[in-house]
Protein backbone atom coordinates (compact mmCIF):
# COMPACT_ATOMS: atom_id res chain seq x y z
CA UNK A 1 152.51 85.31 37.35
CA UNK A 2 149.76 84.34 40.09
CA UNK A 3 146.88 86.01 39.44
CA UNK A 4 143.60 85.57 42.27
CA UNK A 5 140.02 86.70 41.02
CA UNK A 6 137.52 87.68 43.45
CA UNK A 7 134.32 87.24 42.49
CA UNK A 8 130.25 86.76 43.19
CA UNK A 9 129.47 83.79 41.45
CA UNK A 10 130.09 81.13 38.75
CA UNK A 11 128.64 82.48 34.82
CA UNK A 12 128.37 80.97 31.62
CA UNK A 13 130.06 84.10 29.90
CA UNK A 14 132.99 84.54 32.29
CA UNK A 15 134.09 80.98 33.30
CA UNK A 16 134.99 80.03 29.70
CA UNK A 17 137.37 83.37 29.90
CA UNK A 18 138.98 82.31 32.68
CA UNK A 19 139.81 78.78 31.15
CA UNK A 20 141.42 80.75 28.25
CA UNK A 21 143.57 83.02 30.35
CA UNK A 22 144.66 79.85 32.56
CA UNK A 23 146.00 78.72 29.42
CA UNK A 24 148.61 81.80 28.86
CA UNK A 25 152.00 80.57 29.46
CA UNK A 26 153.51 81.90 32.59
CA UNK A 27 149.54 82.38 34.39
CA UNK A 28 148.73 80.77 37.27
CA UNK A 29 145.16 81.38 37.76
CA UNK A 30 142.94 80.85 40.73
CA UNK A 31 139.38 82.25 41.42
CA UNK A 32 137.22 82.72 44.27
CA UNK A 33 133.91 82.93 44.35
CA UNK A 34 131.53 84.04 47.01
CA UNK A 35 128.82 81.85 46.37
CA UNK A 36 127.83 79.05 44.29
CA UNK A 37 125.53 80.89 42.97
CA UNK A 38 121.61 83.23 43.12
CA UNK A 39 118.33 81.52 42.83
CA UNK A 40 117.44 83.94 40.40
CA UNK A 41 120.00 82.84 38.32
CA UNK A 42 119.69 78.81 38.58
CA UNK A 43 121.89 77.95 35.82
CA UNK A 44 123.72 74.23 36.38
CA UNK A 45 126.98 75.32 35.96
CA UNK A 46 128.31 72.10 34.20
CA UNK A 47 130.74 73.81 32.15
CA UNK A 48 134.67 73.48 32.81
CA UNK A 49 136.55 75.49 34.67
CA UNK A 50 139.97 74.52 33.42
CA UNK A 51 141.57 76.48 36.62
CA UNK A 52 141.92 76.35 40.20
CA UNK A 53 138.23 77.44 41.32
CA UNK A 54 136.85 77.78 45.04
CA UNK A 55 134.03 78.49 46.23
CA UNK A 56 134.32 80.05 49.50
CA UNK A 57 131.50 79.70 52.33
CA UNK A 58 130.03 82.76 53.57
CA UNK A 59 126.78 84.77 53.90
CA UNK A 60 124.40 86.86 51.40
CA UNK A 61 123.96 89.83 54.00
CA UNK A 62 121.04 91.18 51.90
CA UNK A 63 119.35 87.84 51.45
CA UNK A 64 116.16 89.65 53.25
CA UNK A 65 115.48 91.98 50.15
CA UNK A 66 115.12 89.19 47.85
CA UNK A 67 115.97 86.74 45.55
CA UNK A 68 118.03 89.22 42.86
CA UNK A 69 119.78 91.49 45.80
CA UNK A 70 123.34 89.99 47.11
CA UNK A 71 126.19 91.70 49.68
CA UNK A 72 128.82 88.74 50.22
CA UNK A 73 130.58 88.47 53.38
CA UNK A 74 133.32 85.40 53.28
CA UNK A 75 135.34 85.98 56.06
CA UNK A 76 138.02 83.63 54.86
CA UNK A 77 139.21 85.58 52.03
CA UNK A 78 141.98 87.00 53.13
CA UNK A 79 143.48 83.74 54.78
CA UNK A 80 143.55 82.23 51.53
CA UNK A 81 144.68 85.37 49.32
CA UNK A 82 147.28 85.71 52.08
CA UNK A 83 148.71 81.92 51.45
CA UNK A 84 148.26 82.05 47.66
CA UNK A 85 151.23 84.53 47.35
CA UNK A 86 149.39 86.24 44.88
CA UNK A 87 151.00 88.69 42.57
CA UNK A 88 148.34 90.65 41.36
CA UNK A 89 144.22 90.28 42.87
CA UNK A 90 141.12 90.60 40.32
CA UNK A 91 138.24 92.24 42.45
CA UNK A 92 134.66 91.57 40.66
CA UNK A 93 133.15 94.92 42.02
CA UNK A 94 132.46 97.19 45.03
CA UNK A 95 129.21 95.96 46.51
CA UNK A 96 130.05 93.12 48.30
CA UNK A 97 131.79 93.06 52.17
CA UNK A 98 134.30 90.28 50.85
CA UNK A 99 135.68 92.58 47.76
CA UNK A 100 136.47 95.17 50.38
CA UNK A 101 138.17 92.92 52.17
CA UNK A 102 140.42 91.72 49.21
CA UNK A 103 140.69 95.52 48.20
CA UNK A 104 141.98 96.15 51.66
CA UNK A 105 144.68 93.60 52.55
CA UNK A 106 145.54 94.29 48.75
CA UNK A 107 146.23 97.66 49.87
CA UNK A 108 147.99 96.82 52.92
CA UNK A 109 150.95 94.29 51.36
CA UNK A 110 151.57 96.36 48.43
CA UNK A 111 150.33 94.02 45.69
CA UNK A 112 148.02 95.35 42.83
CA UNK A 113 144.56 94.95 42.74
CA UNK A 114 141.79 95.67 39.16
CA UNK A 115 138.55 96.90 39.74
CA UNK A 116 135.89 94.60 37.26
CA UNK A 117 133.13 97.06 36.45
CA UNK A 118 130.34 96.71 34.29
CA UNK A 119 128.41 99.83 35.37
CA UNK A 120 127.57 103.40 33.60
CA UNK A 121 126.04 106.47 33.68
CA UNK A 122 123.20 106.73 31.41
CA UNK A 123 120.96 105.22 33.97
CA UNK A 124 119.82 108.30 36.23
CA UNK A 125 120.45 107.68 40.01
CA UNK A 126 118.58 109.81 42.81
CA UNK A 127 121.10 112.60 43.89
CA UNK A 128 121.93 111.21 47.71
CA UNK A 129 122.95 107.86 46.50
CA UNK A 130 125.72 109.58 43.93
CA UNK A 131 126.38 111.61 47.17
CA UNK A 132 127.38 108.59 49.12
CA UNK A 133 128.53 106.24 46.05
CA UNK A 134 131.01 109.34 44.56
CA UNK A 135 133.74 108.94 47.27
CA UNK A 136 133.44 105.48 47.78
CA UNK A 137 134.13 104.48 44.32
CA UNK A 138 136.91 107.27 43.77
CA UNK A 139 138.76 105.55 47.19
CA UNK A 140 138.91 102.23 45.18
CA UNK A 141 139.77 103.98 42.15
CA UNK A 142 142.46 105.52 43.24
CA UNK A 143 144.18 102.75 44.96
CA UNK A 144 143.53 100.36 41.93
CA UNK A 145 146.50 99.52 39.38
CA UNK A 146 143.84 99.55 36.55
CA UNK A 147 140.36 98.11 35.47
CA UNK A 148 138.39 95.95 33.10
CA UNK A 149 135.31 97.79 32.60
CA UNK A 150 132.96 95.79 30.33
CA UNK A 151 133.30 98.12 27.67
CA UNK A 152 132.71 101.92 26.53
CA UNK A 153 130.06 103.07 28.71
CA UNK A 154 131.67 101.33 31.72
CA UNK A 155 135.25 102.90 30.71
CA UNK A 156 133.35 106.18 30.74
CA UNK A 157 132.35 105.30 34.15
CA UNK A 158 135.55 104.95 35.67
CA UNK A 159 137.45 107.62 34.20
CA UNK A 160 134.11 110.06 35.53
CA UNK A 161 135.96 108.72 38.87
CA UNK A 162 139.40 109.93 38.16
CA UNK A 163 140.76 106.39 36.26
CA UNK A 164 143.10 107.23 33.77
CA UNK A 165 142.45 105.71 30.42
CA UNK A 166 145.88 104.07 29.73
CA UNK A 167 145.28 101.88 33.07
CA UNK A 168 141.72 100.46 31.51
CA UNK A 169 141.72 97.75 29.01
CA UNK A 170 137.74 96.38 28.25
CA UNK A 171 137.03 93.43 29.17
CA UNK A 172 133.39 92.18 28.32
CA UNK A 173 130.96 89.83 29.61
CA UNK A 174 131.54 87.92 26.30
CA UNK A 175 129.18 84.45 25.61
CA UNK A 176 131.59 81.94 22.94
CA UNK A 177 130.41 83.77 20.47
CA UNK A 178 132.18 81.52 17.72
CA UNK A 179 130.17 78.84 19.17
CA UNK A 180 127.11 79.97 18.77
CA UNK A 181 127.20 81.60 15.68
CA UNK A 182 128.58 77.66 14.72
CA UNK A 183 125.64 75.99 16.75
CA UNK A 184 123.27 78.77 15.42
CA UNK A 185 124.05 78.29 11.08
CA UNK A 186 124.02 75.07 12.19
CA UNK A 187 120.74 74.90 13.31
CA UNK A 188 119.56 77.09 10.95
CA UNK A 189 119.38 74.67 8.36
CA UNK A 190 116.55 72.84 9.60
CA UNK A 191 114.72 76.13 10.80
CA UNK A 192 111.88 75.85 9.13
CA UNK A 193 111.14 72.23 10.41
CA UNK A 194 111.78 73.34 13.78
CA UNK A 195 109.52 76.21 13.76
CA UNK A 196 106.65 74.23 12.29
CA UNK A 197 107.32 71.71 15.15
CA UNK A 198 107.18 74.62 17.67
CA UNK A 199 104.43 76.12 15.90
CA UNK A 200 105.95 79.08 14.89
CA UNK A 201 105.44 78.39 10.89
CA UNK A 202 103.19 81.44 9.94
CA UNK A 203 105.26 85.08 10.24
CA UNK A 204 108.19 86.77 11.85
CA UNK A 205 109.08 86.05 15.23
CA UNK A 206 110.49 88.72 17.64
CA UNK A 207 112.54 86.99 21.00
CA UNK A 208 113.31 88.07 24.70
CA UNK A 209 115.53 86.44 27.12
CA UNK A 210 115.36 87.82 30.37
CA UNK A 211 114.63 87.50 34.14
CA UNK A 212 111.06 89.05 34.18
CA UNK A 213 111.53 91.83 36.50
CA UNK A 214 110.79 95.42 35.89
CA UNK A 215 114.29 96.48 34.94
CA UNK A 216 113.93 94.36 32.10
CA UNK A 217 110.54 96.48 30.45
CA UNK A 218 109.11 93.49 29.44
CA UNK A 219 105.61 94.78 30.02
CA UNK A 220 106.51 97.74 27.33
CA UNK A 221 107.75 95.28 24.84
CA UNK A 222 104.11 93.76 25.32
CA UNK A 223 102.40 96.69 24.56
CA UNK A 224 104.78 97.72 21.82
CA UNK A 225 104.12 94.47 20.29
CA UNK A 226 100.39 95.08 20.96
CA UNK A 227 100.89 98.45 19.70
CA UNK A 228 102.89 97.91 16.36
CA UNK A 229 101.15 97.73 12.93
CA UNK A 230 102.29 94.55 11.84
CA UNK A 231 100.93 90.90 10.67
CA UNK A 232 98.44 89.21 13.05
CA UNK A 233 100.32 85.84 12.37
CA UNK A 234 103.54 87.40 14.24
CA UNK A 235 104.82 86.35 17.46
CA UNK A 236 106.83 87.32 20.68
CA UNK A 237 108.44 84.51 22.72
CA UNK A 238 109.29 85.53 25.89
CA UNK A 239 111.78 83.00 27.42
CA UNK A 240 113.21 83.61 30.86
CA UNK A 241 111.33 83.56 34.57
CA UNK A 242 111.12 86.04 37.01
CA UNK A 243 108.28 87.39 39.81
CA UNK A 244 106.52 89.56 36.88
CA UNK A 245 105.39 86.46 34.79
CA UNK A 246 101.49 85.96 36.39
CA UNK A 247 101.10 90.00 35.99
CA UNK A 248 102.63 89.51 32.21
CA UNK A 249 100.61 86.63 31.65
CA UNK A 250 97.87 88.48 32.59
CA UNK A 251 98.49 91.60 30.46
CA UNK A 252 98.86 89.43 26.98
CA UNK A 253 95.19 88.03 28.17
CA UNK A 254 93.52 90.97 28.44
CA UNK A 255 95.31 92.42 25.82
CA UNK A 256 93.88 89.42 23.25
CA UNK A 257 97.32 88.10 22.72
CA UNK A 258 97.39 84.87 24.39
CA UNK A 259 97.84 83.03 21.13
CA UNK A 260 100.91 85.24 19.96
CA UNK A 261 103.16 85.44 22.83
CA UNK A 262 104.68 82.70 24.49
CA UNK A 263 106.07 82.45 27.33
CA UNK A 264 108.77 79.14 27.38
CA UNK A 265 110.24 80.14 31.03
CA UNK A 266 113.47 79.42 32.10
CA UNK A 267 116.29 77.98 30.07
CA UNK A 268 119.83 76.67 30.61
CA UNK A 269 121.90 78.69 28.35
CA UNK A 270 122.26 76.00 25.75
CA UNK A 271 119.19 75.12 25.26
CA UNK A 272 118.62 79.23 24.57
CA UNK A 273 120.56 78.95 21.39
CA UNK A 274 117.42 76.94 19.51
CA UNK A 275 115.41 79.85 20.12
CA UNK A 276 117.93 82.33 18.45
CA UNK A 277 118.28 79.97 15.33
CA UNK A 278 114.33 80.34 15.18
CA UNK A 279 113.69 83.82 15.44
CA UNK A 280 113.43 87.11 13.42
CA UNK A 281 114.48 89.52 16.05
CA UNK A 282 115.70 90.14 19.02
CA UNK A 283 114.29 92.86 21.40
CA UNK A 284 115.79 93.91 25.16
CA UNK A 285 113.81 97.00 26.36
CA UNK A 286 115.87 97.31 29.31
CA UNK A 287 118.35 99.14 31.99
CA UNK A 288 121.06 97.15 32.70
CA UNK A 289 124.97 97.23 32.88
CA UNK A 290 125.91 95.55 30.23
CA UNK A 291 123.37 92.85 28.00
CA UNK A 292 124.98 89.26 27.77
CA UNK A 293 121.97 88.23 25.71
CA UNK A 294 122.29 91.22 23.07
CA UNK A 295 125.69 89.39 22.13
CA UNK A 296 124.23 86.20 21.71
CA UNK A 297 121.56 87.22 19.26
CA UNK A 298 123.96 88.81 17.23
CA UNK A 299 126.08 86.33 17.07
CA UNK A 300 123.65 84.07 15.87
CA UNK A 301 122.78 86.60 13.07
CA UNK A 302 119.82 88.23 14.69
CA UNK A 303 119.01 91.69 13.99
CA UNK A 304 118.40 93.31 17.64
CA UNK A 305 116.43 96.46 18.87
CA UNK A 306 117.99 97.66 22.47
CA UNK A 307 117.51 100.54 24.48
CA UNK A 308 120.53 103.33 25.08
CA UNK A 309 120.80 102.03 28.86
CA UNK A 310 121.51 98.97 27.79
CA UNK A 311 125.75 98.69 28.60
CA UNK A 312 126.83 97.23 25.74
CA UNK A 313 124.68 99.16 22.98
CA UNK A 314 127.99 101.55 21.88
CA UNK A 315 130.20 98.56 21.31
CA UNK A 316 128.31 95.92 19.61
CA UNK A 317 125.58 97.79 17.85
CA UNK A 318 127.99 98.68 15.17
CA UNK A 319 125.51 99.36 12.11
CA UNK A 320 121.87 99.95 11.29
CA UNK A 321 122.05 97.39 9.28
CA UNK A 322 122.65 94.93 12.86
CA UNK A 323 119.84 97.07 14.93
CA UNK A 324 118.26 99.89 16.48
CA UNK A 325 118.81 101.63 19.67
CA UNK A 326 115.75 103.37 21.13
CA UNK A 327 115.38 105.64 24.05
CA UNK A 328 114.33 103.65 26.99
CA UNK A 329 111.34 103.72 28.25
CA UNK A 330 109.35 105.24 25.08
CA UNK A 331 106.57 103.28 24.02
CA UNK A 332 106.39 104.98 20.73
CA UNK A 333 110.01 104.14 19.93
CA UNK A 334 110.05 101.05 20.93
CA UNK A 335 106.67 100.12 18.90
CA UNK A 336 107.97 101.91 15.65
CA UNK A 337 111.38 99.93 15.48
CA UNK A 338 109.47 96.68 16.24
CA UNK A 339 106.63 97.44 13.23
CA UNK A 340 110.10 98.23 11.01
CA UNK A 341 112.38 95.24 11.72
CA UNK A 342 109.34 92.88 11.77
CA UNK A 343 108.36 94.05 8.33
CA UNK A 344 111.76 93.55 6.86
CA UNK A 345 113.05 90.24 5.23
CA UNK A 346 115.50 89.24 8.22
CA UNK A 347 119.23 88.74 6.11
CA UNK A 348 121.02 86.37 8.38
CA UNK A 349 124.05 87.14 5.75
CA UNK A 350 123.87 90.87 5.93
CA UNK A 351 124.05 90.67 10.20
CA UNK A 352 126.91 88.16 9.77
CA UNK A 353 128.62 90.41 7.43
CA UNK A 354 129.07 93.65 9.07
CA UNK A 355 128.81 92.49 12.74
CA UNK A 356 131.99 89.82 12.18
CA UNK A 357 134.21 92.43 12.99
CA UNK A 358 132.64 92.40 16.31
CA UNK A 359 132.44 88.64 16.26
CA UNK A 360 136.15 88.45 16.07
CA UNK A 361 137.18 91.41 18.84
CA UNK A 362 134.96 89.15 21.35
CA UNK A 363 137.21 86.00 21.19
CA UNK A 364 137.64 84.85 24.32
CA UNK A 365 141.67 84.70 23.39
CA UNK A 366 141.99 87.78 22.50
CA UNK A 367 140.16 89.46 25.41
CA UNK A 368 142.89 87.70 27.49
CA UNK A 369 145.77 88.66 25.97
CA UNK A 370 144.95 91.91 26.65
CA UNK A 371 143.61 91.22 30.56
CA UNK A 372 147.03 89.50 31.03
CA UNK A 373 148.73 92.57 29.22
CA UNK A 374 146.97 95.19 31.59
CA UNK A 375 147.96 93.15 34.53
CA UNK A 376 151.65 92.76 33.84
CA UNK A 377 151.68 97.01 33.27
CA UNK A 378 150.08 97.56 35.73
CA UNK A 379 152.98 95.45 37.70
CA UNK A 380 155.26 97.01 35.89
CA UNK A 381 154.20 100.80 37.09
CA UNK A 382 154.00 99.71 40.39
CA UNK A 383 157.83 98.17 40.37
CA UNK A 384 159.19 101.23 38.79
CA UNK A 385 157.21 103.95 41.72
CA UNK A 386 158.65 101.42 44.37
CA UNK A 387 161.81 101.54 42.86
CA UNK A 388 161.62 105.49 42.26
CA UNK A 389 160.56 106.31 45.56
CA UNK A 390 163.47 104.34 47.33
């Protein structure tokens, strides 16, 4: 089977997936990106991509609103979808020019296309952008064979849309979470000398990884840290870059914090894992589809505090005794959870216990047995109505 992906850019999370489904007997895999990738996301991409991989020249049509806003136009996409022969076409979302393009010549021979989708509802929109967005998103729903929505909240999504649950099969932006949980117990066992040489020997440490932009909250999770009724020799390391750090900067100086948060700034993805293997907690007071980084703490046995519009809250958050979800936004809730989990004695065992489960489902072979499964039902379906209707 010939599978084509279309999709915006290279990732840490989702390459590695598509080296394990090129390695399913009878896949042929190829995947086309849009660009080689965001300045707001400058990761190196020197991982492997085990699978045929292009990268497609073409134009970021909303370039002018800045660094973290994208609409990809790659006018050759369906030249080289049309050669490949494909038998079924991945498309990576709706917001780009070039996905409608894919969707559209899709449409037009007859093969099957599957709508990626990592967004949800618990994020409030103004009313005239569900106006326009509602029959936009039920056109492509309707025409698709099926989707991989990130999880729950993103399955909710498109079955609000009219998707029927039988054609959805969750697919999530997954890190190698048996790597890191590996690299993480690894490192754990000199955690105490690396914290003393990062100068993080006295108390608890609470993490963020993030772009700093306002989405993220990371000006609450200041205060809330600010706020919270806990040990003066605590700290907050804020790792990650964005156009908010001079105004953060400035907040944890005239709060009188400057010598309990740090700010490290951007980090290649491995070189995050160090941090998780030195910290007490994790904390992402955000709004955002779905929450790579919440995966990555757990898996490294990191209790985690995250807000309900965070994506992926309903399917890895599977205990109290792995973390908290607050309401987002709420400076109270937010400071009370911090104050409890930073007061605790942080159980690497307990996380590692009851979030394995978790662990396991998030393989990145099993995730694509069941992509490939979807795909080949979705075939199937659409063999059978041709056949039916003739």
């Amino acid at each position: 089977m010939r599978i084509a992906v279309v999709t915006p850019i290279p990732t840490p999370y989702r390459d590695p997936f598509w080296n394990e489904v090129a390695r399913l007997p009878d896949v042929d895999l190829a995947v086309f990106y849009c660009s080689a990738g965001k300045s707001d996301r400058p990761w190196d991409n020197e991982w492997e991509c085990n699978f045929e991989s292009h990268i497609m020249p073409g134009v970021n049509l909303s370039r002018w609103r800045g660094s973290s806003k994208s609409t990809f136009w790659n006018s050759g996409i369906v030249k080289r979808l049309r050669a490949g022969r494909y038998d079924a076409i991945i498309i990576g979302g709706y917001n780009h020019v070039t996905m409608w393009a894919a969707m559209r010549f899709a449409a037009r021979q007859g093969i099957p296309f599957f709508l990626m989708c990592e967004s949800h509802l618990k994020k409030e929109r103004q009313s005239w952008k569900r106006w326009i967005k509602r029959p936009v998103v039920q056109w492509v729903v309707k025409h698709a064979a099926g989707g991989f929505p990130t999880g729950t909240l993103a399955g909710r999504y498109l079955e609000s849309y009219g998707a029927k649950p039988s054609t959805l099969a969750h697919v999530p932006n997954a890190p190698d979470v048996e790597m890191i949980a590996s690299r993480t117990s690894d490192l754990r066992s000199r955690r105490e000398q690396l914290r003393r040489e990062y100068g993080l020997d006295g108390g608890p440490v609470a993490l963020f990884v993030g772009r700093l932009i306002p989405m993220k909250r990371v000006d609450l999770l200041i205060r809330a840290f600010h706020a919270a009724p806990i040990s003066q020799s605590a700290s907050l390391v804020i790792v990650g870059d964005g156009p908010m750090r001079s105004e953060l900067e400035t907040m944890v100086a005239d709060l009188g914090l400057t010598s309990r948060v740090r700010f490290v700034g951007f980090l290649q993805p491995p070189n995050v894992v160090e941090w998780y293997s030195l910290a007490d907690l994790f904390v992402l007071p955000s709004s955002e589809p779905w929450g790579v980084v919440v995966l990555e703490a757990l898996a490294s046995g990191l209790p985690v505090i995250v807000t309900d519009e965070v994506g992926c809250h309903p399917d890895v958050v599977n205990s109290p005794l792995v973390g908290d979800i607050v309401p987002a936004g709420q400076l109270e809730e937010l400071t009370s959870a911090l104050q409890r989990r930073l007061s605790q004695a942080n159980a690497y065992s307990t996380v590692q216990k009851e979030w394995g489960p978790v662990l396991q489902s998030l393989c990145y072979n099993r995730i694509a047995h069941s992509f490939v499964k979807n795909i080949r039902t979705g075939n199937d379906c659409r063999t059978t109505s041709v056949t039916v209707a003739h």
